[in-house]
Protein backbone atom coordinates (compact mmCIF):
# COMPACT_ATOMS: atom_id res chain seq x y z
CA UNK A 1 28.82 -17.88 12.29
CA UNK A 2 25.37 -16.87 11.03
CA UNK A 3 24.25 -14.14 13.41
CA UNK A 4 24.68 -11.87 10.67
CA UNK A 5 21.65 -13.26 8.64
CA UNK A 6 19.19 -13.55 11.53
CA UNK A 7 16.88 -10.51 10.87
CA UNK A 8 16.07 -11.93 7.26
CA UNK A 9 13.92 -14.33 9.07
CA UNK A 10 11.68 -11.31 10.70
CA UNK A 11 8.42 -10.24 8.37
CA UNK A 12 8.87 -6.73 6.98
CA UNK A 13 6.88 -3.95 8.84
CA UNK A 14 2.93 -3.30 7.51
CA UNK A 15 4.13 -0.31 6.96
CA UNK A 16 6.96 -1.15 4.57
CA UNK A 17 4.59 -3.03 2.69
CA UNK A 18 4.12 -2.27 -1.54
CA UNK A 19 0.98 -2.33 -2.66
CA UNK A 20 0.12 -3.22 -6.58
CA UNK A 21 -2.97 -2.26 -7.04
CA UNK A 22 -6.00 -0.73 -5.26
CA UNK A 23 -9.51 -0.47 -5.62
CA UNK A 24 -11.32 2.91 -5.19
CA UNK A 25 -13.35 3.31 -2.45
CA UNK A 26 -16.11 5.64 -4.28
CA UNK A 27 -16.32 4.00 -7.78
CA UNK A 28 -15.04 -0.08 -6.78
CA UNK A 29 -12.90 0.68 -10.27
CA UNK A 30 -9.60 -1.74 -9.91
CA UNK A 31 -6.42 0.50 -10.35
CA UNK A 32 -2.81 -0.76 -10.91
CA UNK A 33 0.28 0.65 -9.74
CA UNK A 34 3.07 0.00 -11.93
CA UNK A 35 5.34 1.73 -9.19
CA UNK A 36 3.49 0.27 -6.19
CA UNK A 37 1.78 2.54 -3.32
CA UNK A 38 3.61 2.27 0.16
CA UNK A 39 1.92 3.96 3.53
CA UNK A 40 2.11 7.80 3.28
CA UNK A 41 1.65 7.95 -0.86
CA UNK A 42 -1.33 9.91 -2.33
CA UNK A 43 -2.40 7.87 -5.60
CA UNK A 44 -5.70 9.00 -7.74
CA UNK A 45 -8.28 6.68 -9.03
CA UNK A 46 -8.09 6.47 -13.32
CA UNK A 47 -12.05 6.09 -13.36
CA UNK A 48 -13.59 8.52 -11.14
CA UNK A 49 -10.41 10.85 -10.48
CA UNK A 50 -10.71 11.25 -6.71
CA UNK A 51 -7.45 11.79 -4.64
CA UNK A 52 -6.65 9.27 -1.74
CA UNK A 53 -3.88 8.80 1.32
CA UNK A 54 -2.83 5.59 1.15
CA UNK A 55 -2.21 3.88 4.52
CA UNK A 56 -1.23 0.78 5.24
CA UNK A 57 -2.68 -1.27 8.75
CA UNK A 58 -1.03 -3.27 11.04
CA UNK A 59 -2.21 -6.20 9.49
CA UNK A 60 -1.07 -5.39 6.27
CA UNK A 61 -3.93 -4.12 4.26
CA UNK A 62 -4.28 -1.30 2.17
CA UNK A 63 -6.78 1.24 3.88
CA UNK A 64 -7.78 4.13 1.80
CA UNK A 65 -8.98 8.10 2.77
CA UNK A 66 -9.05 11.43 1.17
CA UNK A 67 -6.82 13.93 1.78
């Protein structure tokens, strides 16, 4: 009778995950993401203007590298 809500109950994928905000690895300047950064997304710091890959790791964090 329920079977068909039993995969609500599993957590999403790390790399499903939306991200709000990041800090920049070179300059430690907090950025916001109105649109939210998911794994695979290229999103540029507001302070210093460096270019990043954003990747997210299997334990759900935000990991950062340039391109």
């Amino acid at each position: 009778m329920y079977d068909d809500f039993d995969d609500d109950d599993d957590p999403p994928d790390p790399g499903e995950r939306v991200f709000r905000e990041f800090d920049c690895p070179e300059c430690n300047a907090n950025n916001p993401a109105d649109d939210g950064i998911k794994s695979g997304d290229e999103v540029i710091c507001h302070w210093c203007s460096r270019t990043y890959v954003a990747r997210a790791t299997s334990e759900g964090r935000l990991k950062l590298r340039e391109p």
